[in-house]
Every structure is written in structure tokens, then in C-alpha cells.
N, C-alpha and C. Protein backbone atom coordinates (compact mmCIF):
# COMPACT_ATOMS: atom_id res chain seq x y z
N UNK A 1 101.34 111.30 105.39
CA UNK A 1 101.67 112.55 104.76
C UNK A 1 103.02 112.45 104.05
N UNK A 2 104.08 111.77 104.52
CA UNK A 2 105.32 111.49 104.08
C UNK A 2 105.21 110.87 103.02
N UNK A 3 104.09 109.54 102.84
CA UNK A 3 103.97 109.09 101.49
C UNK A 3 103.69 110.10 100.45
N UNK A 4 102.53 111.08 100.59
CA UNK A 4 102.22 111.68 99.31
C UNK A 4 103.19 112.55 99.15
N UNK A 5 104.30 112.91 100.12
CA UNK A 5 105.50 114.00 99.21
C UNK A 5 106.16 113.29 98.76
N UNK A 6 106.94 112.10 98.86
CA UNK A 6 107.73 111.04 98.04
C UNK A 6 106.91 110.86 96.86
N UNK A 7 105.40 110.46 96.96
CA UNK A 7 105.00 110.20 95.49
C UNK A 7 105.33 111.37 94.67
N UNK A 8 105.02 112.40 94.98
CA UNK A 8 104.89 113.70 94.35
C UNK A 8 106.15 113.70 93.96
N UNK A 9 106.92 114.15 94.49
CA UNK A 9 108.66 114.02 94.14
C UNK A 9 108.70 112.97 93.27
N UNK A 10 108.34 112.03 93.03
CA UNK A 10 108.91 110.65 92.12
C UNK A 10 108.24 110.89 91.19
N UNK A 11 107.08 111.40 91.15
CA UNK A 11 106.58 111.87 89.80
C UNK A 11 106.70 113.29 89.21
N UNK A 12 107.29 113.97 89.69
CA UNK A 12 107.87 115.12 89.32
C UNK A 12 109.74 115.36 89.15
N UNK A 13 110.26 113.78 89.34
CA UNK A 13 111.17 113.89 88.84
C UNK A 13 111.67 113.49 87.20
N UNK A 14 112.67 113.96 86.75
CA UNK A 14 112.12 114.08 85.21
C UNK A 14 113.19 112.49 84.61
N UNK A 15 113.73 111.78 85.73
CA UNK A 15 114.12 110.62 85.69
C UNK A 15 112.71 109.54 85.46
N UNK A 16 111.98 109.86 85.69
CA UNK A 16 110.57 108.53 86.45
C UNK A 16 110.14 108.98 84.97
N UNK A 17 109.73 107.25 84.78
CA UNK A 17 109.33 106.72 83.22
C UNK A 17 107.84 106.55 83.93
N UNK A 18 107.02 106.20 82.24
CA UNK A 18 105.78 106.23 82.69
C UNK A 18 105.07 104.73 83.47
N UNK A 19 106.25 103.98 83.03
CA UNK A 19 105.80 102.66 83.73
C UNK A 19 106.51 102.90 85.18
N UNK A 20 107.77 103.33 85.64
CA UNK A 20 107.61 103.73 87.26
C UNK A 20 106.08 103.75 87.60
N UNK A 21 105.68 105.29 86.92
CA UNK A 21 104.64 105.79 87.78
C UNK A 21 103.24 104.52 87.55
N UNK A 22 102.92 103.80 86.91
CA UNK A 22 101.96 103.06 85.97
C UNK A 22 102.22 101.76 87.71
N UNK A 23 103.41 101.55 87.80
CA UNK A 23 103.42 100.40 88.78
C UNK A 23 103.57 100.87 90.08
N UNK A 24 103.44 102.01 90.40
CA UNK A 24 103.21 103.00 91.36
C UNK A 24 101.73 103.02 91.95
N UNK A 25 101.44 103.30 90.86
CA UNK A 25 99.85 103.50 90.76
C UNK A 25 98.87 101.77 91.45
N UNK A 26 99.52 101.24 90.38
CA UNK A 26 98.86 100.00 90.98
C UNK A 26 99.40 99.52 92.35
N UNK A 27 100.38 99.21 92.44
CA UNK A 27 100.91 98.77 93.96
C UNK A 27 99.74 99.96 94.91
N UNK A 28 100.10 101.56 94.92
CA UNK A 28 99.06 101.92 95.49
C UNK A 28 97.51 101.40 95.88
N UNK A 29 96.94 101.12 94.57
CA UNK A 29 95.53 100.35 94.55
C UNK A 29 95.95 99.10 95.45
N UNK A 30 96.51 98.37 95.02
CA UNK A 30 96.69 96.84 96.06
C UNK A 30 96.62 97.11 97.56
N UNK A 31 97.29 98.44 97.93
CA UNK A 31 97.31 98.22 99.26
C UNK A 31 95.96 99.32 99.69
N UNK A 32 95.18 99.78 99.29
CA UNK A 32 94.22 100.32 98.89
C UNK A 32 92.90 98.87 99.20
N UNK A 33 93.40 98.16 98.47
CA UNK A 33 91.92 96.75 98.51
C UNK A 33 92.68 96.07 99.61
N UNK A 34 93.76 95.93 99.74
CA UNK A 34 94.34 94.88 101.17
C UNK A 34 93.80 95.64 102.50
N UNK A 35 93.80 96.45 102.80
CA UNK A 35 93.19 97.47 103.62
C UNK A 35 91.73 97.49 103.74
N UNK A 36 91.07 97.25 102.53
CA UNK A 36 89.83 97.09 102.26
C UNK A 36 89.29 95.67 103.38
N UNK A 37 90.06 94.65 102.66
CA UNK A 37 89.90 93.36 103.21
C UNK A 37 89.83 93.50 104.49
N UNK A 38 90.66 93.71 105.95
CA UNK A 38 90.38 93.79 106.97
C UNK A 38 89.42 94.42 107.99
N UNK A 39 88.57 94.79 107.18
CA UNK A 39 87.30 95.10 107.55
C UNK A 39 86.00 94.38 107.48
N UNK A 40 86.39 92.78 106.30
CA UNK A 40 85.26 91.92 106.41
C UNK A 40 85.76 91.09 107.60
N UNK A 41 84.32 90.71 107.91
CA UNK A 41 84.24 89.71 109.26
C UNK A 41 84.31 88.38 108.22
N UNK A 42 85.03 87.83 109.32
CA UNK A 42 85.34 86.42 108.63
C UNK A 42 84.14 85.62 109.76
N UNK A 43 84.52 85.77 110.99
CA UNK A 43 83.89 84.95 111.89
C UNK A 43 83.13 85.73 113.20
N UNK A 44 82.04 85.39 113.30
CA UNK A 44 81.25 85.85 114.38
C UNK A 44 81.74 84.63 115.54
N UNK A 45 82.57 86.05 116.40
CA UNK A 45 82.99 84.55 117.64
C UNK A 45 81.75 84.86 118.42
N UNK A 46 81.62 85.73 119.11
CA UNK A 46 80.68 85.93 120.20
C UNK A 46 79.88 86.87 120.19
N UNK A 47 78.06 87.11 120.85
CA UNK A 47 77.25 87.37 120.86
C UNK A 47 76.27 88.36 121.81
N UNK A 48 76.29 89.40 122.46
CA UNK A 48 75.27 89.63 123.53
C UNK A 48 74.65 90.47 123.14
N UNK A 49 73.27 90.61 123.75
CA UNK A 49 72.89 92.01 123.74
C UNK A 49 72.12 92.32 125.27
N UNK A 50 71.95 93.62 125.32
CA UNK A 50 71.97 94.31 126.77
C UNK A 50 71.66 95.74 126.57
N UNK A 51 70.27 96.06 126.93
CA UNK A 51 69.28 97.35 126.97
C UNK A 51 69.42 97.89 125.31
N UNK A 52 69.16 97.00 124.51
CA UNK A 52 68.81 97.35 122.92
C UNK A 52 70.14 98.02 122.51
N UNK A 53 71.48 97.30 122.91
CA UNK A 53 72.68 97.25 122.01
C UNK A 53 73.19 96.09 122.34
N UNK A 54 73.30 95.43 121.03
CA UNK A 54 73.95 94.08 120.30
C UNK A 54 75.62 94.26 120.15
N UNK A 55 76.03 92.95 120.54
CA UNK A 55 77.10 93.68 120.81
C UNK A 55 78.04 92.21 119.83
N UNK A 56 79.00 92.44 119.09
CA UNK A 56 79.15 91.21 118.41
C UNK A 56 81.01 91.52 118.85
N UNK A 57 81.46 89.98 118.80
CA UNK A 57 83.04 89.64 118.76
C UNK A 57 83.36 89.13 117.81
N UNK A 58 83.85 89.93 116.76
CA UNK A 58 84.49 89.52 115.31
C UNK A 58 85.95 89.34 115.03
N UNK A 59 85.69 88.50 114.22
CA UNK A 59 87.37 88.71 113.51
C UNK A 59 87.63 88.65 112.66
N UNK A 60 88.06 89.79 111.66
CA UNK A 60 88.38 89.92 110.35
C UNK A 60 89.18 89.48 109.84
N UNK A 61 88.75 89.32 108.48
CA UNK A 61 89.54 88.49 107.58
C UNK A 61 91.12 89.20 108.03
N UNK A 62 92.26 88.19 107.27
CA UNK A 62 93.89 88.38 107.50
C UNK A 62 94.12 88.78 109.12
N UNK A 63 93.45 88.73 110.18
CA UNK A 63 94.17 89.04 111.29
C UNK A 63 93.98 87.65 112.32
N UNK A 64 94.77 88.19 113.12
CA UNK A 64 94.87 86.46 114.30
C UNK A 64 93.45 87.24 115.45
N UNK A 65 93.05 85.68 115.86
CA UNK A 65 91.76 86.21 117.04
C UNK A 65 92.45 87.11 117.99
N UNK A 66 93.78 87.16 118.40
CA UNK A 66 93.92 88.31 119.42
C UNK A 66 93.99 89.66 118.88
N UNK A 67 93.50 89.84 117.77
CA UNK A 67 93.14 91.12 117.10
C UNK A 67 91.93 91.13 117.13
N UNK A 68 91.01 90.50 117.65
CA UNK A 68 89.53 90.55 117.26
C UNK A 68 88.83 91.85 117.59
N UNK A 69 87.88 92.34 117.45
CA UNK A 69 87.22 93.62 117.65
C UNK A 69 85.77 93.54 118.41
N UNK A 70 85.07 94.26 118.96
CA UNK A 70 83.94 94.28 119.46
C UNK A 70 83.01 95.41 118.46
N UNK A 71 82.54 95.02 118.01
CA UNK A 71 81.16 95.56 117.48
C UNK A 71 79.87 96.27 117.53
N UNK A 72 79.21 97.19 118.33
CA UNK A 72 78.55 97.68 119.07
C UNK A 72 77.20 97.96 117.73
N UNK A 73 75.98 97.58 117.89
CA UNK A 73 74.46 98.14 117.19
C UNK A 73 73.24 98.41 117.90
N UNK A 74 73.51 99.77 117.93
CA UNK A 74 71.82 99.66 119.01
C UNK A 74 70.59 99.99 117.86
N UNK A 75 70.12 99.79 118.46
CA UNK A 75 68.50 99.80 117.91
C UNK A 75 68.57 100.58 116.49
N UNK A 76 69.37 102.02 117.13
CA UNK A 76 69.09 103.08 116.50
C UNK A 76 69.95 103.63 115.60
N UNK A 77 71.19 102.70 114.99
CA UNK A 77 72.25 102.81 114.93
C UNK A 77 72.08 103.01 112.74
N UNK A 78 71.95 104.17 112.46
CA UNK A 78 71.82 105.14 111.31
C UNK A 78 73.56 105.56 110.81
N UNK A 79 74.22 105.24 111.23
CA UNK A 79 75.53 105.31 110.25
C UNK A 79 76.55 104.31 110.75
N UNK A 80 76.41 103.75 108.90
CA UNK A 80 77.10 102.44 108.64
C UNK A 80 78.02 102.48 107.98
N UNK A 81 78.98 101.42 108.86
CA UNK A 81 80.42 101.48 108.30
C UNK A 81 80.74 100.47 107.82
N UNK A 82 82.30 100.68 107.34
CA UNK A 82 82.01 98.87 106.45
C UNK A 82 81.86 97.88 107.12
N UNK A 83 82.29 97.78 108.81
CA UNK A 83 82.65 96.79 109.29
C UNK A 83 81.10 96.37 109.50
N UNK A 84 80.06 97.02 109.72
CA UNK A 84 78.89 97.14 109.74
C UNK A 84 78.13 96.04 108.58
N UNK A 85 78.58 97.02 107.85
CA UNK A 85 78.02 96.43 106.45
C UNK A 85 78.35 94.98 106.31
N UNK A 86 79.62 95.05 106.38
CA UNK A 86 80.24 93.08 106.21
C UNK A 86 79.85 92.68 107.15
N UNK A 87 79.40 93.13 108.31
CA UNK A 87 78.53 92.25 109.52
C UNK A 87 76.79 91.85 109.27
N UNK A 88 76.27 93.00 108.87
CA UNK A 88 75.18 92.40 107.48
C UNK A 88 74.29 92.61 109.12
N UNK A 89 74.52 93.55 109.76
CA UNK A 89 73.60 93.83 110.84
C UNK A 89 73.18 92.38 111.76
N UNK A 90 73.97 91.14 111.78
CA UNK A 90 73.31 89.71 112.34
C UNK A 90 73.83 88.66 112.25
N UNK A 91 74.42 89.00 110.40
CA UNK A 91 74.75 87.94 109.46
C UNK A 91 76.16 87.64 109.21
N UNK A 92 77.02 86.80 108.91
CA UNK A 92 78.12 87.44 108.91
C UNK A 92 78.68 86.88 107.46
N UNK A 93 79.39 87.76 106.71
CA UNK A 93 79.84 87.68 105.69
C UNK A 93 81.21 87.04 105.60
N UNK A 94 80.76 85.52 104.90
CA UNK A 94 82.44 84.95 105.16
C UNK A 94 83.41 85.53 103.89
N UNK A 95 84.57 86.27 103.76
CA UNK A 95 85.55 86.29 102.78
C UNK A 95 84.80 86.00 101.51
């Protein structure tokens, strides 16, 4: 929340040129897709499943394995997220 009143302020000050705001904008986007990135699975470490939920040990791209995540898909599992999606329900999507 603190970010969008600083942006607001920096672009409502009548100092800020249009390339400020122009490289504003983009740096925003960058960390926008860098953010993006840590949600693909780089590597399927580990595997189970147990009463029709699959259960996967991933680790996404840019982070160390002691960040890894657990993954949960049951049978029935109707809303997909990205981490989902870059897991490809099985498959795993390298970078």
C-alpha cells in the first residue's frame, strides 16, 4: 500500500519528467514478471499420492531447495493456479 502512495506522489509531482515516470513504469513490469517466475517449477523433487491426493515436492525456479513447496491435487481439484499450471498436473515445466 505504501508503494502505490509514493508512486502516486511521484507522479503527481510537477518535478517528475515523463521518462521518470516511463522508467517507473517499466522497472514496475520487471518486478511484475520476476514475481511471475517463482511460480514455475523448475524441478519435481518428490512424489506421493494417498486416498486420491497427489502430492508433489517442488522447487521453483530462482529459489534454493530449502524453499521448496509441497503441492497438493486431488482428483477433484477445479481451480488452477499458476503453480498448478507450471506443474502441468504430472509434468513438470523446466524454466
Amino acid at each position: 500500500m505504501k508503494k502505490i502512495h509514493t508512486d502516486r506522489f511521484i507522479r503527481a509531482d510537477l518535478s517528475t519528467t515523463r521518462e521518470d515516470i516511463e522508467a517507473m513504469d517499466i522497472d514496475r513490469e520487471r518486478e511484475r514478471d520476476a514475481l511471475e517466475d517463482y511460480v514455475i517449477v523448475e524441478k519435481v523433487i518428490g512424489f506421493r499420492e494417498q486416498d486420491g491426493v497427489s502430492e508433489y515436492l517442488v522447487k521453483c525456479l530462482y529459489t534454493d531447495f530449502n524453499a521448496c513447496l509441497i503441492c497438493s491435487i486431488t482428483n477433484n481439484t477445479t481451480r488452477e493456479t499458476p503453480l498448478l499450471r507450471s506443474l502441468h498436473l504430472g509434468g513438470c515445466r523446466v524454466g
